[in-house]
Protein backbone atom coordinates (compact mmCIF):
# COMPACT_ATOMS: atom_id res chain seq x y z
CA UNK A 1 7.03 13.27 19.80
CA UNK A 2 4.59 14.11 17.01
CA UNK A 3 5.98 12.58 13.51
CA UNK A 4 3.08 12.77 11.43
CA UNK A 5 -0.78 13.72 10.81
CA UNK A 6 -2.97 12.11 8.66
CA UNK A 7 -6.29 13.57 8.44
CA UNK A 8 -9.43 11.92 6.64
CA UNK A 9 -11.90 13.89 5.07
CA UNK A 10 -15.28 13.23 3.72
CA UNK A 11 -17.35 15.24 0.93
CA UNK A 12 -20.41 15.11 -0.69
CA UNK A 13 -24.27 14.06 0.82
CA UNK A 14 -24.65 14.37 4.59
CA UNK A 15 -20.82 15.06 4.94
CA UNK A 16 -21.00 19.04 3.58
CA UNK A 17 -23.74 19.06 6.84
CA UNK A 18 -21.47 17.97 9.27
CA UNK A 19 -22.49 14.67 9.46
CA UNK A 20 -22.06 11.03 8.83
CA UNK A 21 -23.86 7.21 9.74
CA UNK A 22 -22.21 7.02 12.87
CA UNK A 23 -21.32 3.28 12.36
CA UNK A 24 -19.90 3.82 9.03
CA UNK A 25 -18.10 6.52 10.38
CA UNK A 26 -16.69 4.04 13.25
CA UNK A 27 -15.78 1.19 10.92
CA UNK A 28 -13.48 4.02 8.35
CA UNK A 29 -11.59 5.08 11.62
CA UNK A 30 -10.98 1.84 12.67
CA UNK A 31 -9.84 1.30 8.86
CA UNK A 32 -7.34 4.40 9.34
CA UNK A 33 -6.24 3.45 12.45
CA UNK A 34 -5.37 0.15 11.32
CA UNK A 35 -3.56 1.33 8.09
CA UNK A 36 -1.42 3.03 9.91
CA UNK A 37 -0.52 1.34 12.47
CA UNK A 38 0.47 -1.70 10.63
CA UNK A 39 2.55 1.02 8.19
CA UNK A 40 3.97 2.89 11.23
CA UNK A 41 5.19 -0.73 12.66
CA UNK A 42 7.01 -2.08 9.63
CA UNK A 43 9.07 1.20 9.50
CA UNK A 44 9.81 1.55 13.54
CA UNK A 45 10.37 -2.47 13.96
CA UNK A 46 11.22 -3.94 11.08
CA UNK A 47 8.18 -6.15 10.76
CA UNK A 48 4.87 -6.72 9.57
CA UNK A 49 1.91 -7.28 12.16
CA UNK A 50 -1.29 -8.07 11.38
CA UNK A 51 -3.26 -6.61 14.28
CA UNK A 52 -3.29 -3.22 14.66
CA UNK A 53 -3.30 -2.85 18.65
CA UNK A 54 0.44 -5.25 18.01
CA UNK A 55 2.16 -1.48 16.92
CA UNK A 56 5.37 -0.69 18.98
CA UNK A 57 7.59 2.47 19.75
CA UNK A 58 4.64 4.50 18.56
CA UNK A 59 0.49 5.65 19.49
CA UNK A 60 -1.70 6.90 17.40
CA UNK A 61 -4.66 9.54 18.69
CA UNK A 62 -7.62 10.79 16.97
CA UNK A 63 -8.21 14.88 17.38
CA UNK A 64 -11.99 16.12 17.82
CA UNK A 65 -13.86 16.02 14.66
CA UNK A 66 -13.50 19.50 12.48
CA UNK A 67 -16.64 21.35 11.01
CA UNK A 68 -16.70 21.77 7.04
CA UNK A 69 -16.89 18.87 5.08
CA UNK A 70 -16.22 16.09 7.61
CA UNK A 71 -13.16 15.54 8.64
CA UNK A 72 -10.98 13.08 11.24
CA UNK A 73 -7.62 13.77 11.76
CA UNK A 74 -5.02 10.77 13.20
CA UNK A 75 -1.59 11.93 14.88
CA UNK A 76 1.27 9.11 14.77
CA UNK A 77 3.34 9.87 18.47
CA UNK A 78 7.20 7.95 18.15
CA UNK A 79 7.85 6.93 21.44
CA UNK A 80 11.21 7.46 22.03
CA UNK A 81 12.55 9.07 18.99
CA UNK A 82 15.15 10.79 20.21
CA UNK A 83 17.00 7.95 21.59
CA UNK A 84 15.71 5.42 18.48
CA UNK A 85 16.49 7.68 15.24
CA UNK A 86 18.39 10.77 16.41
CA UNK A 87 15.69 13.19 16.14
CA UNK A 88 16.33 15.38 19.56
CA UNK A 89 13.65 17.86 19.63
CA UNK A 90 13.49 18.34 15.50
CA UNK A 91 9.78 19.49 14.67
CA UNK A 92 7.73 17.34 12.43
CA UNK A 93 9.07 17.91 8.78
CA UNK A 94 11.70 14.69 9.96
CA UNK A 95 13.43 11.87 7.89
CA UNK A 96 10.87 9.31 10.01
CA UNK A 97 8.49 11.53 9.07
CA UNK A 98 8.77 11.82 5.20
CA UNK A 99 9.35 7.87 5.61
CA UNK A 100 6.38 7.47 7.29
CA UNK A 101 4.22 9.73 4.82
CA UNK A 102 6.11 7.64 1.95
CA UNK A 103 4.90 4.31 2.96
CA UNK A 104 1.65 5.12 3.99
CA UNK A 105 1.06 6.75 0.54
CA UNK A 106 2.37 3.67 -1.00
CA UNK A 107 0.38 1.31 1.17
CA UNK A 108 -3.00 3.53 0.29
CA UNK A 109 -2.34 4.01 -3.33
CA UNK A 110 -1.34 0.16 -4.26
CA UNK A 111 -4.46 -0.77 -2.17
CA UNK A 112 -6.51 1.44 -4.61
CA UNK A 113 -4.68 0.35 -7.90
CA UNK A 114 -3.55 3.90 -8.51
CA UNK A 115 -1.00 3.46 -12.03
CA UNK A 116 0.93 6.67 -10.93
CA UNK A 117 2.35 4.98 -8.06
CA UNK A 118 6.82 4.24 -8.25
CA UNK A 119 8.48 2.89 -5.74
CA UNK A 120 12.10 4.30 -7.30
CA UNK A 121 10.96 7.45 -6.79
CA UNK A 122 8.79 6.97 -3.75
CA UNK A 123 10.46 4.72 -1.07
CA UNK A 124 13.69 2.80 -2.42
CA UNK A 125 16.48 5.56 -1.44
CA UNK A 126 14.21 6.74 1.71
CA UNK A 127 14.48 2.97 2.59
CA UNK A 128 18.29 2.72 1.79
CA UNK A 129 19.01 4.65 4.48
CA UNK A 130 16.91 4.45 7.14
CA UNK A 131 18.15 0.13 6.37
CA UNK A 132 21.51 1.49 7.09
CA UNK A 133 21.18 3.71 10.37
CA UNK A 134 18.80 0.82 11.59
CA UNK A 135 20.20 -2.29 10.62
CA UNK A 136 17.34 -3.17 8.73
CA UNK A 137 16.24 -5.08 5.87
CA UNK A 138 12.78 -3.29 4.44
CA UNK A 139 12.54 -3.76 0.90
CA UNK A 140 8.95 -3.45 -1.26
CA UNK A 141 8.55 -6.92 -0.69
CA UNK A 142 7.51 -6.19 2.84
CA UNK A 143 5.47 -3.18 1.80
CA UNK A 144 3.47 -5.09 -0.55
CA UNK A 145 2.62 -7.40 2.11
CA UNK A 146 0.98 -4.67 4.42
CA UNK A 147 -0.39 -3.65 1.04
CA UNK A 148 -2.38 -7.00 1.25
CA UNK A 149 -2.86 -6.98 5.12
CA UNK A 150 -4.67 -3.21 4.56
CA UNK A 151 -6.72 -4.27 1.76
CA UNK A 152 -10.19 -4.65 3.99
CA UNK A 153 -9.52 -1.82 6.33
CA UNK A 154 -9.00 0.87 2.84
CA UNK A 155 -12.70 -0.53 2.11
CA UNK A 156 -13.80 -0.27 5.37
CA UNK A 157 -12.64 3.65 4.65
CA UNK A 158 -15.14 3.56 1.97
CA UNK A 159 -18.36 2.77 4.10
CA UNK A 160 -19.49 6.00 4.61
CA UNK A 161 -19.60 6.02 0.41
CA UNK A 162 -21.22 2.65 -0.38
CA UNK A 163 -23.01 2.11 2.73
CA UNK A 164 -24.77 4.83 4.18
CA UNK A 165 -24.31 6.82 1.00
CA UNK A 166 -23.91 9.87 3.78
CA UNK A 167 -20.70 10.97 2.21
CA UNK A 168 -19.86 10.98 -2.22
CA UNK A 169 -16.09 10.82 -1.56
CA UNK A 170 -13.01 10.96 0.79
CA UNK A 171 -9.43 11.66 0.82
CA UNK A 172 -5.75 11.34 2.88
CA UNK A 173 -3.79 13.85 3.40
CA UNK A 174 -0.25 14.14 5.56
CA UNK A 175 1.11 17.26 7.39
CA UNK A 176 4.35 17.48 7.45
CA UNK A 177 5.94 20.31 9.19
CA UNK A 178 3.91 23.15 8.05
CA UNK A 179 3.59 21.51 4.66
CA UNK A 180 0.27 19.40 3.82
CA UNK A 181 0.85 16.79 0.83
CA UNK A 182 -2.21 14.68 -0.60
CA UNK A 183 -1.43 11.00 -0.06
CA UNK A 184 -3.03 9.72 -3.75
CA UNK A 185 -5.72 8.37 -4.40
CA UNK A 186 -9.19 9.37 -3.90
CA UNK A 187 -12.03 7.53 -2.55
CA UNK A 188 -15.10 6.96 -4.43
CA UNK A 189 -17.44 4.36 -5.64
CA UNK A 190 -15.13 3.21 -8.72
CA UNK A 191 -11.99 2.46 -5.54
CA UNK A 192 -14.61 1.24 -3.43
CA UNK A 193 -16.12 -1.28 -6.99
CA UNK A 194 -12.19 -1.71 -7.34
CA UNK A 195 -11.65 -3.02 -3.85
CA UNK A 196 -14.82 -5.17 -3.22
CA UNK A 197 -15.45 -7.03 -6.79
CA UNK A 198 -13.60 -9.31 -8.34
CA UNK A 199 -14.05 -11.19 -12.00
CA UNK A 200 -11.78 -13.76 -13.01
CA UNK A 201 -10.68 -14.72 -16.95
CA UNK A 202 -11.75 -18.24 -18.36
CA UNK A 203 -8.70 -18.25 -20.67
CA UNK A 204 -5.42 -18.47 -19.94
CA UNK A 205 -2.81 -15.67 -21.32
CA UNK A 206 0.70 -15.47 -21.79
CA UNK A 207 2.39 -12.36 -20.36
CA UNK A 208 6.13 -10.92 -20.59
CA UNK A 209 6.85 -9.46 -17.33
CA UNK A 210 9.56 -8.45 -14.54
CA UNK A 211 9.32 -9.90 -11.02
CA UNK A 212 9.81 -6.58 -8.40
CA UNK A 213 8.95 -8.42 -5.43
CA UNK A 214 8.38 -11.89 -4.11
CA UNK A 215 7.50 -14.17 -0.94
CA UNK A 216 8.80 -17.41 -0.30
CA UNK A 217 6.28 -18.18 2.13
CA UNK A 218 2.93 -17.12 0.57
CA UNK A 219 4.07 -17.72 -3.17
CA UNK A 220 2.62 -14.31 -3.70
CA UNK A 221 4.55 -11.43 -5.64
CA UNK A 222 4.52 -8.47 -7.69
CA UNK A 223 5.24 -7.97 -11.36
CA UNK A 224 5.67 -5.48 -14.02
CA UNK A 225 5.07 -4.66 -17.27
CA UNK A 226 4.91 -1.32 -19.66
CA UNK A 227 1.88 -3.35 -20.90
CA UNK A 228 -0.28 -2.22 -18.06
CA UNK A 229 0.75 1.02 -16.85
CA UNK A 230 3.04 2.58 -14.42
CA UNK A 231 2.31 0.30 -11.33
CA UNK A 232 3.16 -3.27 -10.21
CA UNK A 233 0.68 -5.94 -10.15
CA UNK A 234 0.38 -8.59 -7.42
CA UNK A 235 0.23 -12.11 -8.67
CA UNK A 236 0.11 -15.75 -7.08
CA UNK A 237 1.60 -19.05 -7.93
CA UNK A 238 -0.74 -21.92 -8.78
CA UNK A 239 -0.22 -25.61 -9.19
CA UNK A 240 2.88 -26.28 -11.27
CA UNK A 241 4.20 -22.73 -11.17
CA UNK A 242 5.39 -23.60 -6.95
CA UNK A 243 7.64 -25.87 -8.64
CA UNK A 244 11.11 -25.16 -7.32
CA UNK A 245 12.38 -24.57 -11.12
CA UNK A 246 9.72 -22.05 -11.65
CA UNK A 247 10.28 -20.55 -8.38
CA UNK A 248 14.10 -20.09 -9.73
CA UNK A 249 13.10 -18.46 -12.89
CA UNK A 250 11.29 -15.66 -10.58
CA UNK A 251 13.93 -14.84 -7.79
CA UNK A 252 16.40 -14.87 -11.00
CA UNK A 253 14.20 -11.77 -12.46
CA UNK A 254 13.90 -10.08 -9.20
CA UNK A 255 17.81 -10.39 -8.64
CA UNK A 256 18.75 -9.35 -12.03
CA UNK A 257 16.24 -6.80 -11.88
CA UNK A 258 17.30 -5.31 -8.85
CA UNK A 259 21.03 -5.14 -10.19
CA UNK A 260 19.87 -3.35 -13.65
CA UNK A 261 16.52 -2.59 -14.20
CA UNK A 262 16.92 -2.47 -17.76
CA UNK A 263 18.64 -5.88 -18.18
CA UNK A 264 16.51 -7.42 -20.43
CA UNK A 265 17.19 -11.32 -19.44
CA UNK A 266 15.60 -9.72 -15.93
CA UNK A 267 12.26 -10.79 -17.97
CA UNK A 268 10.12 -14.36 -17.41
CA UNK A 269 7.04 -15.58 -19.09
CA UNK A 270 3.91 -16.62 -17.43
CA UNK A 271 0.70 -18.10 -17.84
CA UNK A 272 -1.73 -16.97 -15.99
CA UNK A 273 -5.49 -16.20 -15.43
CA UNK A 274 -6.34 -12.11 -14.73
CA UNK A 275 -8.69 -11.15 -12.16
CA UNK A 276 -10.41 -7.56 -12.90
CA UNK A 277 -12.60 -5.14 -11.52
CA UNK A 278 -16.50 -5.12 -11.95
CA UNK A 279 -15.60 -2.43 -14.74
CA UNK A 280 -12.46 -4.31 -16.22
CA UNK A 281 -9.74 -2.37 -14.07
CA UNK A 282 -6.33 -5.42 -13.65
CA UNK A 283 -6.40 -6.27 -10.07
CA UNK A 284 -3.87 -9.31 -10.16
CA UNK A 285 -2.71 -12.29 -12.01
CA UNK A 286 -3.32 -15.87 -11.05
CA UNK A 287 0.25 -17.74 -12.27
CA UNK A 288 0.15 -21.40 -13.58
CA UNK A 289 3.39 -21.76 -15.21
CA UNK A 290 6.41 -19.88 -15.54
CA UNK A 291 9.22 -20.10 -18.23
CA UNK A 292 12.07 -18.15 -20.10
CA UNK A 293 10.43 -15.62 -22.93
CA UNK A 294 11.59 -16.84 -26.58
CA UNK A 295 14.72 -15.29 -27.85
C-alpha cells in the first residue's frame, strides 16, 4: 500500500529547461532514496540501518520524471500494512503516514541546521503512540542518529547546485492524502556551504546547556540552549568529558529534562570547542569537560 510521496524538485539554470547533469542528477536520487529508506526503517522496525538496500516491510519506487522545473518524485510502498499497523484499505492521509512525513522532515531539516525545527511539536506524541501499538522504544535519540547517518546523502541532494551548477535550488515536499506539505528546508548553496565546510574554534568556551538526547555507544548527543535558537545542537565527548562522572552529569540532564522540561537543575556546564560553517552558521560542539553550572 502507498503511505507516502516525496517528490524532489529542482529550479533555477538548466532545471526551468527540463534538464539536469545526468550524474548529478543520479547521485541526488540515490541521496533521496537513501534518506528515506533509512527514515522509513527506523519507524517500520525499530532500528537504525546504515545501508539503504537493508530497509524492511517497505519499497520505495521512483515515478517518470515530470516536465516544469525538474522534478523526481519517490513513493514509500508498506508491505504489509494492514496486518502490521491496522491500516485495512485506509488511503494515504494515515497515522504511518503523517509519522513517516514527520521524521523524514525532521531527519532533512536537522541535516540542514534549520532553527525552526521542535521535536515537541513535531514527533514526540506521534512517537508515543505508535511506541505503544508497536512495542517500541523510538525516542529522538535514534532520530538524531539517522540525522548523522543522512548527513552525506542530503549533500549528495545538493550536486546538481554545487556541481554542475545545472539547477540554483531544490526542495521536499510530502503528499499526504490529497494534501501536499513542504518538508523544510530549502536547498541552496548556503545548505550545501552548511553541509560540506567545517571551521573549528581555537578557544575553548563555557556553555549552559540541556542534554535532549544522548548515545552511550558513540559518546555523541544533542543539546540545547535559548542561546542559539530554536533547534538542538549535536555535540561529542572528548578526552576527560567520557569520564563515567561526566557521563552521569549528562544522562542526569536528559532524565530530568525529560520529566520537566523546565526544571532548571535539568542544566550542565560544558567546555567545549564550536565547529561552524564557512559563513559562521553553529554546526556542533566538541565537549572536553562537563560539570554542574554555579548556583
Amino acid at each position: 500500500m502507498s503511505i507516502l510521496e516525496v517528490s524532489l524538485t529542482y529550479s533555477g539554470q538548466d532545471a526551468d529547461r527540463n534538464i539536469l547533469e545526468m550524474y548529478d542528477l543520479a547521485q541526488a536520487v540515490l541521496g533521496l532514496q537513501r534518506t528515506l529508506a533509512l527514515t522509513t526503517h527506523l519507524i517500520l522496525n525499530n532500528k537504525v540501518i546504515t545501508q539503504a538496500p537493508a530497509l524492511k516491510n517497505a519499497d520505495i519506487y521512483i515515478e517518470p520524471f515530470e516536465a516544469g522545473s525538474f522534478k523526481s518524485k519517490a513513493i514509500i510502498m508498506v508491505a504489509g500494512a494492514s496486518a502490521l499497523y491496522h491500516l485495512g484499505t485506509a488511503p494515504k492521509d494515515t497515522p504511518l503516514g503523517h509519522l513517516i512525513y514527520s521524521g523524514y522532515s525532521y531527519v532533512i531539516s536537522e541535516a540542514l541546521g534549520i532553527d525552526e525545527v521542535n521535536y515537541d511539536e513535531t514527533l514526540q506524541q506521534q512517537l508515543k503512540q505508535h511506541n505503544e501499538e508497536q512495542g517500541f522504544n523510538l525516542d529522538q535519540s535514534r532520530f538524531d542518529s539517522v540525522v548523522e547517518k543522512c548527513e552525506n546523502s542530503v549533500l549528495n541532494m545538493h550536486r546538481p547546485i554545487y556541481k554542475s551548477k545545472s539547477a540554483s535550488s531544490g526542495k521536499l515536499e510530502c503528499k499526504l492524502g490529497g494534501r501536499r506539505i513542504p518538508v523544510k528546508g530549502v536547498l541552496n548553496y548556503s545548505t550545501y556551504e552548511y553541509l560540506s565546510e567545517s571551521v573549528q574554534s581555537e578557544i575553548p568556551q563555557k556553555i549552559k546547556v540541556k542534554v535532549t538526547s544522548y548515545n552511550i555507544n558513540s559518546y555523541k548527543g544533542r543539546l540545547f540552549s535559548p542561546e542559539f535558537g530554536n533547534r538542538t545542537i549535536p555535540f561529542t565527548l572528548e578526552g576527560d568529558a567520557k569520564f563515567a562522572s561526566k557521563v552521569s552529569l549528562i544522562t542526569s540532564s536528559l532524565s530530568i529534562g525529560a520529566r520537566n522540561r523546565d526544571a532548571a537543575d535539568s542544566f550542565v556546564e560544558m567546555t567545549c570547542l564550536k565547529i561552524s560553517s564557512s559563513t559562521g552558521r553553529l554546526k556542533a560542539f566538541i565537549v572536553f569537560d562537563v560539570t554542574s553550572p554555579e548556583k
